[in-house]
Protein backbone atom coordinates (compact mmCIF):
# COMPACT_ATOMS: atom_id res chain seq x y z
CA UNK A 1 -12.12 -139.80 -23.39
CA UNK A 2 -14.69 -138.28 -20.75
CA UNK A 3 -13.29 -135.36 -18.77
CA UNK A 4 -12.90 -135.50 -15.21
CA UNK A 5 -15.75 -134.37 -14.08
CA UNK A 6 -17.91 -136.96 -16.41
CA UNK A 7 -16.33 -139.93 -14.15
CA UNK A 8 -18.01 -138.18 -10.97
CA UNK A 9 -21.36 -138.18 -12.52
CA UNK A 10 -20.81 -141.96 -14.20
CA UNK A 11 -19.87 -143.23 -10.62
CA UNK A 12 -21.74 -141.08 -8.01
CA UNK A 13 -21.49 -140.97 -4.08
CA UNK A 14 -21.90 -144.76 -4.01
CA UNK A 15 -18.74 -146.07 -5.58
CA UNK A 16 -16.42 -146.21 -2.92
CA UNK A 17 -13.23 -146.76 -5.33
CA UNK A 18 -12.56 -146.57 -8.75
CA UNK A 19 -9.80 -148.86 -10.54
CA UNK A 20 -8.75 -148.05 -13.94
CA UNK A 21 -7.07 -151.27 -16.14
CA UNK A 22 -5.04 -150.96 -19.49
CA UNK A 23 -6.67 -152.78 -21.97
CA UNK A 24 -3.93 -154.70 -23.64
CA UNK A 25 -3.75 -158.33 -25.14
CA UNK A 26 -0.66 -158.83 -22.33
CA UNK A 27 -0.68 -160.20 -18.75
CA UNK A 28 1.98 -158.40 -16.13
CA UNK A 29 -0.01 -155.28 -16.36
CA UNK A 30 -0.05 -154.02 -12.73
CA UNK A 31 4.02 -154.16 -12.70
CA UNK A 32 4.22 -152.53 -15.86
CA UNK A 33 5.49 -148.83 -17.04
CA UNK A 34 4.37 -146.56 -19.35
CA UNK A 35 6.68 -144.37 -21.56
CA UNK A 36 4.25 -141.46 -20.00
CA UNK A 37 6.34 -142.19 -16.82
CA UNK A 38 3.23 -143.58 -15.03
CA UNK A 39 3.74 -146.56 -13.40
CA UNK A 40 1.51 -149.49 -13.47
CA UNK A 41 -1.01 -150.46 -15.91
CA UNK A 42 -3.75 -151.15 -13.07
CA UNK A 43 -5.09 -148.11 -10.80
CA UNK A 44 -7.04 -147.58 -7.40
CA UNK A 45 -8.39 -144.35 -6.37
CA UNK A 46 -10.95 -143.28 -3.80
CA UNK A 47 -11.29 -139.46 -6.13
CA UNK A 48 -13.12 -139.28 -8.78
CA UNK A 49 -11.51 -135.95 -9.95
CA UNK A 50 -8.24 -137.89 -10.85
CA UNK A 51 -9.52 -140.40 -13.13
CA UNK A 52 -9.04 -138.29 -15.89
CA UNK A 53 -5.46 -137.45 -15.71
CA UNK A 54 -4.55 -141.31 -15.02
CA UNK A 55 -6.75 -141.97 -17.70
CA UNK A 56 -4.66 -139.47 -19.67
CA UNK A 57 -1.23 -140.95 -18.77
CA UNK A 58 -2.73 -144.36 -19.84
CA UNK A 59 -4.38 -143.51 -23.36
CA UNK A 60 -1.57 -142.92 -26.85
CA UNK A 61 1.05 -143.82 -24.30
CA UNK A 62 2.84 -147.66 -24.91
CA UNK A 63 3.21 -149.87 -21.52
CA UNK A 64 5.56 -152.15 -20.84
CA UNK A 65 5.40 -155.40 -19.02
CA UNK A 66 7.20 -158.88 -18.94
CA UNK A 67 4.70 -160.00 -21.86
CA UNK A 68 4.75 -157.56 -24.00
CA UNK A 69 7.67 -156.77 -26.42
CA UNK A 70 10.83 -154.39 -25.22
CA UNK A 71 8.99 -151.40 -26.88
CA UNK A 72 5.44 -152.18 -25.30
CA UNK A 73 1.97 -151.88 -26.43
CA UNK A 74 -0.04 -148.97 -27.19
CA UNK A 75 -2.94 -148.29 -24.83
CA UNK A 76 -5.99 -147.48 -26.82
CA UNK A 77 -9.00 -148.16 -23.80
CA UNK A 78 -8.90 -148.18 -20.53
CA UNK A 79 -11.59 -150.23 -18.48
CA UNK A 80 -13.15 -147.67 -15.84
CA UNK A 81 -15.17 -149.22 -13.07
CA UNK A 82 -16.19 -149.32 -9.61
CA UNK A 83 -13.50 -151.19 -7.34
CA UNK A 84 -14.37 -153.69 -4.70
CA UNK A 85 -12.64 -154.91 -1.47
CA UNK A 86 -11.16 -157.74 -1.71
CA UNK A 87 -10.95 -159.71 1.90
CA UNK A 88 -8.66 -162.72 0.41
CA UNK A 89 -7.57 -163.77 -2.89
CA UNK A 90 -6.96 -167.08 -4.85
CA UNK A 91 -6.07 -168.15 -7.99
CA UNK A 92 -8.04 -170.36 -10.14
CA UNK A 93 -7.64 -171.88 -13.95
CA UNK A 94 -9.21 -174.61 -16.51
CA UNK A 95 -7.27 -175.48 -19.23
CA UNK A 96 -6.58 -178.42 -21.59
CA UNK A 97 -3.57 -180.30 -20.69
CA UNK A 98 -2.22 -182.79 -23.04
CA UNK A 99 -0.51 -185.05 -20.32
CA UNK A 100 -4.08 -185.66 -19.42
CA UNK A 101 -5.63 -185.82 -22.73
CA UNK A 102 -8.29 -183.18 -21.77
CA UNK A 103 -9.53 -180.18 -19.64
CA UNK A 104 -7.79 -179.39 -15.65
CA UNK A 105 -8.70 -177.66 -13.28
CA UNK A 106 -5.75 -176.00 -11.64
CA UNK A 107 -6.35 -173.62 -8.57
CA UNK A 108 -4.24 -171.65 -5.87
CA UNK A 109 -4.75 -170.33 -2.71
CA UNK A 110 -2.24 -167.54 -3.11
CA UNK A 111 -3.93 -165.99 -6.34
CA UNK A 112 -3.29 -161.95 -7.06
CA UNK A 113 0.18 -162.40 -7.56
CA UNK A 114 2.33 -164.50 -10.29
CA UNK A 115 1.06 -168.46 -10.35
CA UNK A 116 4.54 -169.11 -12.26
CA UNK A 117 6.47 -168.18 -9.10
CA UNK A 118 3.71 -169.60 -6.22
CA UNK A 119 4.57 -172.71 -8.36
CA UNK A 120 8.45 -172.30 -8.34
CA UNK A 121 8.78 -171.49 -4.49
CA UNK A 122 5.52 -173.10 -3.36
CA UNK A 123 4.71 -175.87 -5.32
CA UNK A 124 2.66 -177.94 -2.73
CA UNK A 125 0.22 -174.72 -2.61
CA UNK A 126 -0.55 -176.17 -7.35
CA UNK A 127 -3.61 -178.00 -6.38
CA UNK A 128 -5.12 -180.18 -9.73
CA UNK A 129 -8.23 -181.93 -10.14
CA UNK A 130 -8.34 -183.65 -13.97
CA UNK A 131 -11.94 -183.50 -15.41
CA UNK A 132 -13.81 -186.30 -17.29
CA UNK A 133 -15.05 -185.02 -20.55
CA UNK A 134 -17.97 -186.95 -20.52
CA UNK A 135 -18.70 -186.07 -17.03
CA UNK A 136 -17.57 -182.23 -16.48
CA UNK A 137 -16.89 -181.04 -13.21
CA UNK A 138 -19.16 -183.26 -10.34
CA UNK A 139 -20.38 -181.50 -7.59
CA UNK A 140 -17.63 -183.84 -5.24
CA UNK A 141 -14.82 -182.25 -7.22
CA UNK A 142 -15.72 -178.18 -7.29
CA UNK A 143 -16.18 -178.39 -3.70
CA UNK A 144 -12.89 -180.14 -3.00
CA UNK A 145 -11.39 -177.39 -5.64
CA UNK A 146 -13.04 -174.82 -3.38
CA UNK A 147 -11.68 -176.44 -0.11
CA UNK A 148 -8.18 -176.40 -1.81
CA UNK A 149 -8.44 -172.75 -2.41
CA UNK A 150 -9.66 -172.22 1.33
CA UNK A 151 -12.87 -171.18 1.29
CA UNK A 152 -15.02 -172.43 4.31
CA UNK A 153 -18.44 -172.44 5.28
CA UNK A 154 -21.24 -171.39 2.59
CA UNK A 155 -18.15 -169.29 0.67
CA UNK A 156 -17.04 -173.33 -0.42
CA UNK A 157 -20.77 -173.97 -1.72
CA UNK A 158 -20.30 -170.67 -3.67
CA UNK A 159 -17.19 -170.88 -5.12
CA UNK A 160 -18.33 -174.11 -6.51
CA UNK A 161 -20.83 -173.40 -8.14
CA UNK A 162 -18.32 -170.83 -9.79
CA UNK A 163 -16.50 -173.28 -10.63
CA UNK A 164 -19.08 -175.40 -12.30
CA UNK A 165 -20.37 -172.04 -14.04
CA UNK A 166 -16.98 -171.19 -15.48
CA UNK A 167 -16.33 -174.77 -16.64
CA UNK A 168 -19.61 -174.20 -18.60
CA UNK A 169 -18.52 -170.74 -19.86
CA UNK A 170 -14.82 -173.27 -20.90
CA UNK A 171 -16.93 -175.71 -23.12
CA UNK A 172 -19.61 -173.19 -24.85
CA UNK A 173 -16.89 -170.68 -26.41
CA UNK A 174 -14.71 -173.31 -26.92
CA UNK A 175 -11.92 -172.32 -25.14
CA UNK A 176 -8.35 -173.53 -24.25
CA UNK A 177 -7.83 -171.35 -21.22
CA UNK A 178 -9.78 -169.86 -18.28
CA UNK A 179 -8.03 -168.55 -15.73
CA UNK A 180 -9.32 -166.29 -12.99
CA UNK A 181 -6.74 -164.27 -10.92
CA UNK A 182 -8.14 -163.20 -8.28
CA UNK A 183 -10.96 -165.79 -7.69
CA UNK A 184 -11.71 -163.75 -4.34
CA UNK A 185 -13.62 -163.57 -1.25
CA UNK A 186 -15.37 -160.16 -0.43
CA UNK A 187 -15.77 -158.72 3.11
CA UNK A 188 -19.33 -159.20 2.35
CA UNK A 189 -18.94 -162.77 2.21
CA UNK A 190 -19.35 -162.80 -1.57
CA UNK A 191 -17.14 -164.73 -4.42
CA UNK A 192 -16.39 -162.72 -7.19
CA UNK A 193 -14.34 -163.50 -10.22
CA UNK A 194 -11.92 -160.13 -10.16
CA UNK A 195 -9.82 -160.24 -13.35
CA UNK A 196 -9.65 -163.20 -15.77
CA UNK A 197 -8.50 -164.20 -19.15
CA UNK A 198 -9.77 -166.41 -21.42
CA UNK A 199 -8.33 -168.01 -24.52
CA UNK A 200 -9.78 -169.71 -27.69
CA UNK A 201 -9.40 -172.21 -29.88
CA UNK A 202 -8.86 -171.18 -33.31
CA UNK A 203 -10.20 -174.34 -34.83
CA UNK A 204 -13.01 -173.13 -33.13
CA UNK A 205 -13.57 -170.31 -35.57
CA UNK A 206 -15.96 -171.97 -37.66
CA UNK A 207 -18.80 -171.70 -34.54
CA UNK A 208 -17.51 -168.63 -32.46
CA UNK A 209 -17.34 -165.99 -35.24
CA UNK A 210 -18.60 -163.47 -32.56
CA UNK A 211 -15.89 -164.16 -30.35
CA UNK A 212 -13.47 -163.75 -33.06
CA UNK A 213 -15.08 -160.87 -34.73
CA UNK A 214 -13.71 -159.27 -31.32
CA UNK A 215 -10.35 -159.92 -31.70
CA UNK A 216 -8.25 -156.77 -32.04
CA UNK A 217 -5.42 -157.64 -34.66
CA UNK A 218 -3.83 -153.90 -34.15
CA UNK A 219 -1.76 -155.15 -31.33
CA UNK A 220 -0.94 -158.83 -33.47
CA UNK A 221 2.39 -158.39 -35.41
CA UNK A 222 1.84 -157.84 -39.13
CA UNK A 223 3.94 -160.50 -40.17
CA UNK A 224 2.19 -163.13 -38.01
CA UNK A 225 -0.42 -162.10 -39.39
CA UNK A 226 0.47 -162.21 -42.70
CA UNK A 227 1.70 -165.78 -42.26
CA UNK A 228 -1.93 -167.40 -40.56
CA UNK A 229 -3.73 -165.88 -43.95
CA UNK A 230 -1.67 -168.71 -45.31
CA UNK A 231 -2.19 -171.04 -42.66
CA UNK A 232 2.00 -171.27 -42.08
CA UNK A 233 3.26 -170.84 -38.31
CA UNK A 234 5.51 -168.25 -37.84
CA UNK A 235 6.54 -166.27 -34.69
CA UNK A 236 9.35 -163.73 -35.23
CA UNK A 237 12.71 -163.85 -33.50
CA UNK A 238 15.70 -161.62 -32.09
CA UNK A 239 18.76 -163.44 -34.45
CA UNK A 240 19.49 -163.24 -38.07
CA UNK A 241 19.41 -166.83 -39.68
CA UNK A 242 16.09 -167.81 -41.12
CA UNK A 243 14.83 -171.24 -40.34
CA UNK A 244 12.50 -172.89 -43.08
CA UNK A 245 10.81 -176.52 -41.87
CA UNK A 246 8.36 -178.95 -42.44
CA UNK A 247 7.28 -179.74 -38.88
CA UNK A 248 7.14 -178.12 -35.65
CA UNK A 249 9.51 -180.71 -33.77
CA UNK A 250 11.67 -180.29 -36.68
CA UNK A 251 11.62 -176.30 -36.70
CA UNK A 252 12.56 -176.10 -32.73
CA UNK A 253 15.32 -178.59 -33.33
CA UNK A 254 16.72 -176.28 -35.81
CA UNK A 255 16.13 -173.45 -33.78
CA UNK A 256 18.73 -175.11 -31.10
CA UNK A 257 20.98 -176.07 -33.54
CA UNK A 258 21.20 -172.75 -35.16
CA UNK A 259 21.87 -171.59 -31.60
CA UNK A 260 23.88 -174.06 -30.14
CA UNK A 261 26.65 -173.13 -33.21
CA UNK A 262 26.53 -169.87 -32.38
CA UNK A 263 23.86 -168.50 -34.19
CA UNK A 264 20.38 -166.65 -33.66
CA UNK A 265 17.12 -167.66 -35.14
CA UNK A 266 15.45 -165.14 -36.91
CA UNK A 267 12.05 -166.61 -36.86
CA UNK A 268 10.08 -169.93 -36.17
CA UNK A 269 8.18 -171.28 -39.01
CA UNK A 270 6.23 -173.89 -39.90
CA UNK A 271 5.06 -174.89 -43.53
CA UNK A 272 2.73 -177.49 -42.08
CA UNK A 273 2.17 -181.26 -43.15
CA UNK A 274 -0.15 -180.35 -45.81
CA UNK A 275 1.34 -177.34 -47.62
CA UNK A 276 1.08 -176.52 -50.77
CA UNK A 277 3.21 -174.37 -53.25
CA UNK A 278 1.65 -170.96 -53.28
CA UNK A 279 2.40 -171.50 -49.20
CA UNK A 280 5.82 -171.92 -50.04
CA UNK A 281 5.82 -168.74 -52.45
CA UNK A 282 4.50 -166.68 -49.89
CA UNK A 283 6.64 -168.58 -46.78
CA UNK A 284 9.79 -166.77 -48.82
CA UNK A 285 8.29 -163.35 -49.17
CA UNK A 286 8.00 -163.75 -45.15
CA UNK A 287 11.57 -164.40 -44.94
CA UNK A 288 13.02 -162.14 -47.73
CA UNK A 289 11.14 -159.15 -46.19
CA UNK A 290 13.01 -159.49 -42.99
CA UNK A 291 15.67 -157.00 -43.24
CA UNK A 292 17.56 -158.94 -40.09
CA UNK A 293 18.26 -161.68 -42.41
CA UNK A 294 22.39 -162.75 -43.48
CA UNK A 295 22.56 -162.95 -46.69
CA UNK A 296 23.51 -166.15 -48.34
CA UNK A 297 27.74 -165.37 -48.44
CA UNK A 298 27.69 -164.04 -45.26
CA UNK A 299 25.62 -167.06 -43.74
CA UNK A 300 27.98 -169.56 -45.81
CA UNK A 301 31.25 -167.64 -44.48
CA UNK A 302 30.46 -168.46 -41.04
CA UNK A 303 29.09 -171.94 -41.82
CA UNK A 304 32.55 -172.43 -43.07
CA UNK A 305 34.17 -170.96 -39.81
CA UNK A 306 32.15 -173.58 -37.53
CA UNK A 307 32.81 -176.13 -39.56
CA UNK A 308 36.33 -175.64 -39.64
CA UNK A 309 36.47 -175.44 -36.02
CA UNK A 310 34.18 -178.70 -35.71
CA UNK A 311 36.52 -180.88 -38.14
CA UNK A 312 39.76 -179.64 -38.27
């Protein structure tokens, strides 16, 4: 990490304000908490002498946020860079949706803050505009996009041709998310895309093996991870009974059964249509390494307990 006075010399008398961002594979980072005590995972100062002990309360420390789990996420980098004023800020995202059997646009003009609760307590401010596959994005609809998110004058012409240049960015890596948040408006009359995050499709790995040669597994849980090596879908859980299914629908309806008897999944997973029996080998090492799992008379004694309730 530089020292303090490195960040003088790296920014000069011309930045104005420095922010300083967590780098973390989590959203929520500007309302999250370090174990360090420091508050926030996102930064703004106007002195370049500080940057080193935020920096310092950032770096070894774990932080916290709604995505993350309870225990947080080590910070290992932390972005540095020069801050601009932001005049007004909107939200903007392309994604695929499968009610529409392709790629949305879905934009905001209260971006900066949470889209899940603008949506909740604002819902008539969720604009969408479906695209064509074959078409993209036309001219007609990033301006109408950009009217949505109210920009006016030649700040509409510009934020469409964002627009049009992030739907291009969507298509070449492949991707199953964009979203910008802020899409914003300087005082300088300028359009800048703040803070975004993008995500990927991994049958997409074939043709984007730089993208994916980026990926930073450190912060993936190992057995996740240990599960996609043999192409089986597993995401770990809080409870204690195992659930082992063919099927996604399938696995989720188990899920709520396990739950709605009074039990807690252990785990999601998926074997897949196509699995094989080395997948099934290693699908039970998964599940036998969990130490949160009942064992098999414990499980039965309270299968027999519901039961008895259920038909006696």
């Amino acid at each position: 990490m530089a020292k303090k006075q490195d960040f003088t010399n790296v920014f000069g008398k011309d930045a104005k304000e420095i922010v300083l961002k967590a780098q973390i594979l989590a959203g929520g980072r500007g309302k999250g908490v370090f174990d360090s005590g420091l508050k926030g995972g996102v930064h703004l100062t106007k002195d370049p002498a500080v940057v080193g002990e935020l920096a310092k309360k950032m770096l070894g420390f774990n932080l916290t946020t709604k995505q993350t789990p309870k225990d947080g996420v080590k910070v290992k980098t932390v972005m540095v860079a020069e801050a601009l004023d932001i005049s007004r800020e909107t939200y903007f995202a392309i994604l695929m949706d499968r009610a529409c059997n392709g790629p949305v646009m879905v934009g905001s003009p209260k971006g900066g803050m949470d889209i899940e609760e603008v949506a909740t307590t604002t819902p008539e401010l969720i604009f969408k505009e479906v695209i064509d596959i074959f078409e993209g994005v036309r001219d007609d609809q990033a301006l109408h996009m950009a009217a949505n998110l109210g920009f006016k004058g030649p700040l509409q012409r510009q934020a469409a041709d964002q627009i049009k240049r992030l739907y291009d960015l969507f298509l070449k890596v492949d991707a199953t998310q964009v979203e910008v948040n802020p899409l914003g408006e300087t005082p300088e009359g300028q359009v800048v895309c703040f803070d975004a995050k993008i995500n990927f499709d991994d049958n997409a790995e074939f043709r984007q093996k730089d993208v994916f040669a980026m990926d930073d597994m450190t912060e993936s849980d190992a057995t996740e991870m240990e599960a996609a090596k043999w192409d089986l879908k597993y995401i770990g859980m809080d409870g204690n009974i195992a659930c082992f299914v063919n099927g996604a629908g399938l696995a989720m309806a188990t899920c709520d059964i396990i739950d709605l008897h009074g039990g807690k999944p252990a785990n999601f997973l998926d074997l897949g249509g196509g699995v094989k029996e080395r997948q099934v080998y290693e699908a039970f090492k998964l599940l036998t390494a969990d130490p949160k799992l009942l064992r098999a008379d414990e499980l039965h004694s309270m299968l027999y307990v519901e039961l008895s309730k259920t038909c006696f």
